[in-house]
N, C-alpha and C. Protein backbone atom coordinates (compact mmCIF):
# COMPACT_ATOMS: atom_id res chain seq x y z
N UNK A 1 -17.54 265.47 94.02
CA UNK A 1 -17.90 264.42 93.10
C UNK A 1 -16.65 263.81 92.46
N UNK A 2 -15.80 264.78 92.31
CA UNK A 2 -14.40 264.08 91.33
C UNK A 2 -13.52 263.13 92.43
N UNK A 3 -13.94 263.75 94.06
CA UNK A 3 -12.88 262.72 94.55
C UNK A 3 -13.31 261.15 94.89
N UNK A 4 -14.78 261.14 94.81
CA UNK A 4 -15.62 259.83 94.55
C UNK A 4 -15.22 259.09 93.26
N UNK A 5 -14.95 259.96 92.23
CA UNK A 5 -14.70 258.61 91.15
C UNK A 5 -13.57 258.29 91.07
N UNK A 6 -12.36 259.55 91.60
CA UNK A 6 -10.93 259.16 92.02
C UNK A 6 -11.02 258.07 92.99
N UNK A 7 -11.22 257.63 93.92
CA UNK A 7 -11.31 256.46 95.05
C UNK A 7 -12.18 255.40 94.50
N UNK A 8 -12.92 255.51 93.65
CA UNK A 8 -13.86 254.19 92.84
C UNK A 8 -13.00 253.76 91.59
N UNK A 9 -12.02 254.68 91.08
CA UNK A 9 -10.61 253.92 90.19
C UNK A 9 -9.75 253.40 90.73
N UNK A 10 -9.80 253.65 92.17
CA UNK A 10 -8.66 253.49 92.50
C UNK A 10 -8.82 251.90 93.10
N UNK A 11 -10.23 251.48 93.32
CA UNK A 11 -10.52 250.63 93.95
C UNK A 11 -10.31 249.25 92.97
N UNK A 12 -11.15 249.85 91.63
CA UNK A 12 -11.16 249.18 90.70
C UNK A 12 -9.97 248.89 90.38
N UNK A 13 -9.13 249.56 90.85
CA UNK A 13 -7.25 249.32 89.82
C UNK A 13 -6.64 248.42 90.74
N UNK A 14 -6.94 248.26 91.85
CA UNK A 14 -6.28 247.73 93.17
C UNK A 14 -7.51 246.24 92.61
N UNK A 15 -8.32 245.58 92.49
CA UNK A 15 -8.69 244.45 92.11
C UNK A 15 -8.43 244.08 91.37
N UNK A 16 -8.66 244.86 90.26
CA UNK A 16 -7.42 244.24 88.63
C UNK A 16 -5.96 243.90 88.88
N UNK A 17 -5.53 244.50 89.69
CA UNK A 17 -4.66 243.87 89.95
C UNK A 17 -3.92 242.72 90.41
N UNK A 18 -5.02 242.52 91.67
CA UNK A 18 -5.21 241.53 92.42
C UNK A 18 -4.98 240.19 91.79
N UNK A 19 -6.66 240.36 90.89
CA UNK A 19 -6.92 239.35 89.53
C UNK A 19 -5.82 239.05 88.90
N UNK A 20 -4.66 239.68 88.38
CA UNK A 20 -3.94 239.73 87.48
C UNK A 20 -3.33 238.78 88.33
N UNK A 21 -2.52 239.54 89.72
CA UNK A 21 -1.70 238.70 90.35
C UNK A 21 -2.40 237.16 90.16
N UNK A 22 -3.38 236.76 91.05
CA UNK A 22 -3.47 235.42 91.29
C UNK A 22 -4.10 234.76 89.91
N UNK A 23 -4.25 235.35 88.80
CA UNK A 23 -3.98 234.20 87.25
C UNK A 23 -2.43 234.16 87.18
N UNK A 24 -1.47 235.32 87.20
CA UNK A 24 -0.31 234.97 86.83
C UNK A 24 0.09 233.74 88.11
N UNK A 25 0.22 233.66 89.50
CA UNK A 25 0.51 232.37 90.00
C UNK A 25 -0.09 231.49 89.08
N UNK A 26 -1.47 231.29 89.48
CA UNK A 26 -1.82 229.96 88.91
C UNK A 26 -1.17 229.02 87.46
N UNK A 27 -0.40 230.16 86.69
CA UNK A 27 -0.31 230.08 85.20
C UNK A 27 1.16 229.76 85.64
N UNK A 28 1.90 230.25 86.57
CA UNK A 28 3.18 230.21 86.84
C UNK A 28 3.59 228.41 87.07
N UNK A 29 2.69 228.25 88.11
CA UNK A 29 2.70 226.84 89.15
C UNK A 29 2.58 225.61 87.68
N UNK A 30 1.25 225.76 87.34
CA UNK A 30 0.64 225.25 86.62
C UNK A 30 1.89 225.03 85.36
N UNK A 31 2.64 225.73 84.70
CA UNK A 31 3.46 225.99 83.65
C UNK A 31 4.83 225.33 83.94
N UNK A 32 4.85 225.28 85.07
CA UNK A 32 6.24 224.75 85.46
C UNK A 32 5.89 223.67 85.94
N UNK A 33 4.57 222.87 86.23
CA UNK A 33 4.28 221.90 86.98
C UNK A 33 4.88 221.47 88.53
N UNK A 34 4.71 222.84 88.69
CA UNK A 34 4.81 222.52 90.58
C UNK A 34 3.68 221.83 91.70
N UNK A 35 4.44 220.61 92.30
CA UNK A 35 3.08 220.03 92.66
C UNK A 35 2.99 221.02 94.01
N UNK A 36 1.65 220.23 94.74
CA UNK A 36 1.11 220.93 95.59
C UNK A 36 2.02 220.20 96.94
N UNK A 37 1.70 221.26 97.98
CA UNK A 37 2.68 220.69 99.02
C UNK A 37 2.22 219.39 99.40
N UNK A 38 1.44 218.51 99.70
CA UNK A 38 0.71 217.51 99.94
C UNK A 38 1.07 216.80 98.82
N UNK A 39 1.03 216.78 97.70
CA UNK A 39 1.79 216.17 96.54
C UNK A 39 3.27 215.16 96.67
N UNK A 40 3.79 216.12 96.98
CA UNK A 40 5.22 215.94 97.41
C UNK A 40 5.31 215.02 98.45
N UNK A 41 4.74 215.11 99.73
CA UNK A 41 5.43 214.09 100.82
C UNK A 41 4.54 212.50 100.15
N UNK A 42 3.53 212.96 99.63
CA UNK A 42 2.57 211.91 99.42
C UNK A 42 3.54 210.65 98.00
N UNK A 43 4.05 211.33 97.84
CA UNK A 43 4.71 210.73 96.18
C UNK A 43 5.94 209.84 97.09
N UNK A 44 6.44 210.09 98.32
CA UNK A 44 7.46 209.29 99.27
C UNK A 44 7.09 207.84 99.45
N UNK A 45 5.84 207.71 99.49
CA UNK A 45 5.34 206.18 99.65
C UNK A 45 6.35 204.96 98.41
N UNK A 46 6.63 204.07 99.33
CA UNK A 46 7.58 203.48 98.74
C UNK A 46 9.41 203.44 98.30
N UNK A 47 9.35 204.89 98.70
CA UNK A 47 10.78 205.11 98.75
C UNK A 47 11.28 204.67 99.39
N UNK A 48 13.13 204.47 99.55
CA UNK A 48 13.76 203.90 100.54
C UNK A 48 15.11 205.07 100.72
N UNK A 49 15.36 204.79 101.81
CA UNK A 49 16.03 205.65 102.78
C UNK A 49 16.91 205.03 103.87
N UNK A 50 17.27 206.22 104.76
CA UNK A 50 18.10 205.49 105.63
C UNK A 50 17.84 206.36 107.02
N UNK A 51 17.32 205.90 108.37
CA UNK A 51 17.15 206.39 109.64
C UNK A 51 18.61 207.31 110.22
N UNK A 52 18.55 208.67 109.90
CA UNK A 52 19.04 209.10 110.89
C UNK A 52 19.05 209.93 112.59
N UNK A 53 18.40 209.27 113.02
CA UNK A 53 18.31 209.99 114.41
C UNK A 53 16.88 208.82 114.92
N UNK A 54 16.71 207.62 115.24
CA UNK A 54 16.52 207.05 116.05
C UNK A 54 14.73 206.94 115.85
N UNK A 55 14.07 206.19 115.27
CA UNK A 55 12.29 206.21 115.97
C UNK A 55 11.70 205.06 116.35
N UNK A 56 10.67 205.00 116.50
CA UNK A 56 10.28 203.75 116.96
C UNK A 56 8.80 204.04 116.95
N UNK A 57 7.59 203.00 117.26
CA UNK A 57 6.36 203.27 117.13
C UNK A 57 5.66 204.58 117.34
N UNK A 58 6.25 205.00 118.76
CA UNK A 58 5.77 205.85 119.49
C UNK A 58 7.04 207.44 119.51
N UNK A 59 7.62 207.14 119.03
CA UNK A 59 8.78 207.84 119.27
C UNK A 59 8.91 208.58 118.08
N UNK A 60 9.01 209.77 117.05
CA UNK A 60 9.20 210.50 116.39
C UNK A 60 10.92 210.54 116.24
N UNK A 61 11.43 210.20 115.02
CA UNK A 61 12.86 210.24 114.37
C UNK A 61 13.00 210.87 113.34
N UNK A 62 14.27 210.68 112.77
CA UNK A 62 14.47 211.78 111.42
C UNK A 62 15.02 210.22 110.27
N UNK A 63 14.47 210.27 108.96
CA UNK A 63 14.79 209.82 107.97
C UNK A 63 15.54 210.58 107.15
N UNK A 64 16.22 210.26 106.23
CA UNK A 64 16.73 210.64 105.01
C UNK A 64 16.31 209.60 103.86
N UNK A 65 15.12 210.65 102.81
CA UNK A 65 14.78 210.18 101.98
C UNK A 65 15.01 210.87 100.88
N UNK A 66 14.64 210.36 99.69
CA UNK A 66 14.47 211.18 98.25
C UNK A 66 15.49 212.88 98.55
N UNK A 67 16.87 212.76 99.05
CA UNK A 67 17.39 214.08 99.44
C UNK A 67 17.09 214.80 99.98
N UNK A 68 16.28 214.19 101.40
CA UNK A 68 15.61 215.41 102.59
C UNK A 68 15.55 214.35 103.66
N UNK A 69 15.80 215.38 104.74
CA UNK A 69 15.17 214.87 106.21
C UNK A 69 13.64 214.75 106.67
N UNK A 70 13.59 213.70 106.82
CA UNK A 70 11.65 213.98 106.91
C UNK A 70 11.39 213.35 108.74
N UNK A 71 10.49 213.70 109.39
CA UNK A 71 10.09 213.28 110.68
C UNK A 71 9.44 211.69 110.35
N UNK A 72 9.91 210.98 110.92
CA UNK A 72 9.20 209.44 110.80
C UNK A 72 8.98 208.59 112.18
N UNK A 73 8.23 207.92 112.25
CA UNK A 73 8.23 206.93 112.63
C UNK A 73 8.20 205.21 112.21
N UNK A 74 8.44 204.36 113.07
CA UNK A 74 8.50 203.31 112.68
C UNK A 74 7.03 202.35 112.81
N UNK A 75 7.05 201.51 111.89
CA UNK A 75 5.41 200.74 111.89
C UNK A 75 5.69 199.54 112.83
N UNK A 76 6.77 198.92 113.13
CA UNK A 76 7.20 197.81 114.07
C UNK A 76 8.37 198.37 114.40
N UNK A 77 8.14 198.27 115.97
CA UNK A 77 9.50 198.19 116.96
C UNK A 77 10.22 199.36 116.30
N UNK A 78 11.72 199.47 117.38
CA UNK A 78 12.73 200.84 117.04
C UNK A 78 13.87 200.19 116.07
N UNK A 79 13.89 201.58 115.37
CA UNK A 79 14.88 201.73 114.55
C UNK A 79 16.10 202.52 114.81
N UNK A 80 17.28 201.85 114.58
CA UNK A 80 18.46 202.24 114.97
C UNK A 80 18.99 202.87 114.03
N UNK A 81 19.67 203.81 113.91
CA UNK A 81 20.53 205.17 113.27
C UNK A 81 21.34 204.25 112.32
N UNK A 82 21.10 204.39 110.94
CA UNK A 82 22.06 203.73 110.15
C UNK A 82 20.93 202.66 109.28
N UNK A 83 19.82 202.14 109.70
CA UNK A 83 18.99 201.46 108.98
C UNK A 83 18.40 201.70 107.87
N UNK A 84 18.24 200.85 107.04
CA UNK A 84 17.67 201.06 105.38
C UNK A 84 16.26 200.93 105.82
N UNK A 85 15.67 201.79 105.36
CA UNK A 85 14.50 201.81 105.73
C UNK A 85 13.14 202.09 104.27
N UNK A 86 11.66 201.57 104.29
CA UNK A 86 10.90 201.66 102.61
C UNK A 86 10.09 202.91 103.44
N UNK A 87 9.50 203.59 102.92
CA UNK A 87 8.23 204.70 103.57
C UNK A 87 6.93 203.84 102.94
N UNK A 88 6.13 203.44 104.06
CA UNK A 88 4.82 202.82 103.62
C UNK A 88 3.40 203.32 103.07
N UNK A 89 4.14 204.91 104.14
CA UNK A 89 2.65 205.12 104.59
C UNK A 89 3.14 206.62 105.26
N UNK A 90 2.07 207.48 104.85
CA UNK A 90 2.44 209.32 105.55
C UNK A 90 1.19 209.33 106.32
N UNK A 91 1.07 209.69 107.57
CA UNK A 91 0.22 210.05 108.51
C UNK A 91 0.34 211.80 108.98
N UNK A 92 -0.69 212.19 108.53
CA UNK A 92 -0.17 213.74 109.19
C UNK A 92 0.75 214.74 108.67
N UNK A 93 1.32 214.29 107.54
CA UNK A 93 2.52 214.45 107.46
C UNK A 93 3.95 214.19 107.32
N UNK A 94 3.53 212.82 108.51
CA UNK A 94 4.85 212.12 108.96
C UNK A 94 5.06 210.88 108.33
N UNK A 95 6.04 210.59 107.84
CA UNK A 95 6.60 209.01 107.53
C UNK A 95 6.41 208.11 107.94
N UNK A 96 5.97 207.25 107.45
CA UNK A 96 6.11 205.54 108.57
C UNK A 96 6.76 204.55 107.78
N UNK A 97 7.41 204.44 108.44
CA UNK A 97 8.50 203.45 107.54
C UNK A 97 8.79 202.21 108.50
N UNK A 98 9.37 201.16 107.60
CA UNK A 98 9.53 199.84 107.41
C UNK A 98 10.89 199.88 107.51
N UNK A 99 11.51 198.55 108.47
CA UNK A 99 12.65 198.51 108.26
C UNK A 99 12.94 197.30 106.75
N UNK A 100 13.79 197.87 105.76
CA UNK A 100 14.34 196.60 104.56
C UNK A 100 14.85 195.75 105.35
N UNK A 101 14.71 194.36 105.61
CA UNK A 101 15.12 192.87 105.73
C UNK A 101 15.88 192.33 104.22
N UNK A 102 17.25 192.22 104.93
CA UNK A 102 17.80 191.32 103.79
C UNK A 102 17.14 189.62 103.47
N UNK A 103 16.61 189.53 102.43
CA UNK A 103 16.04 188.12 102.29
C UNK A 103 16.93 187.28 101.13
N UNK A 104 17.67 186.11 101.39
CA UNK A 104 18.02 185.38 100.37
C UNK A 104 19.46 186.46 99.69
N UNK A 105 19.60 187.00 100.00
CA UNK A 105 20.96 188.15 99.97
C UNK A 105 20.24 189.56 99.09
N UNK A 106 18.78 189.56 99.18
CA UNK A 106 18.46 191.19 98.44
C UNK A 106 17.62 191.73 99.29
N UNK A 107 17.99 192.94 99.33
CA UNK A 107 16.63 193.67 100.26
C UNK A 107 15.26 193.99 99.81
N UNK A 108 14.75 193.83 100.63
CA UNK A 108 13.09 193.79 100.57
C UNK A 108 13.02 194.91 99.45
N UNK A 109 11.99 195.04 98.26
CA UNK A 109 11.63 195.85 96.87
C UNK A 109 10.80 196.73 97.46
């Protein structure tokens, strides 16, 4: 009988715990205001950047945006290594970006 309520504390101590753990994340995240991973690439819309490593409609490249490399593609035609580029739009995951056109001597906002 005693080793039944030994293994039914023990069960109980191993869920309290559990509990404990996943309020302290939530309280952690939440306290520091960490967004969610989906948060983050999603907040890129509109940023501007610069193509390093080559994409094009169909073709998967590397951007440098907001201080990271992100996988992109392009929404019209290829983009050449060195281009200023806006992020329009995240598909999947992935970037789609715009090449900036200088207009009247300023680049596209």
């Amino acid at each position: 009988m005693t080793l039944y309520w030994m293994q039914s504390g023990m069960i109980v101590f191993a869920v309290l715990i559990l509990a404990v753990l996943a309020i302290s994340a939530w309280m952690f995240r939440d306290y520091f205001n960490i967004p969610e991973k989906g948060d983050v690439i999603d907040n890129l819309i509109g940023e501007k950047g610069t193509v390093k490593a080559e994409c094009s409609t169909h073709k998967r490249g590397k951007v440098y945006v907001a201080g990271a490399y992100w996988d992109a593609v392009s929404e019209f035609g290829a983009l050449p290594v060195g281009a200023e580029i806006k992020v329009i739009e995240v598909r999947e995951g992935i970037l789609v970006v715009r090449k900036l056109e200088l207009t009247s001597g300023r680049s596209e906002s």
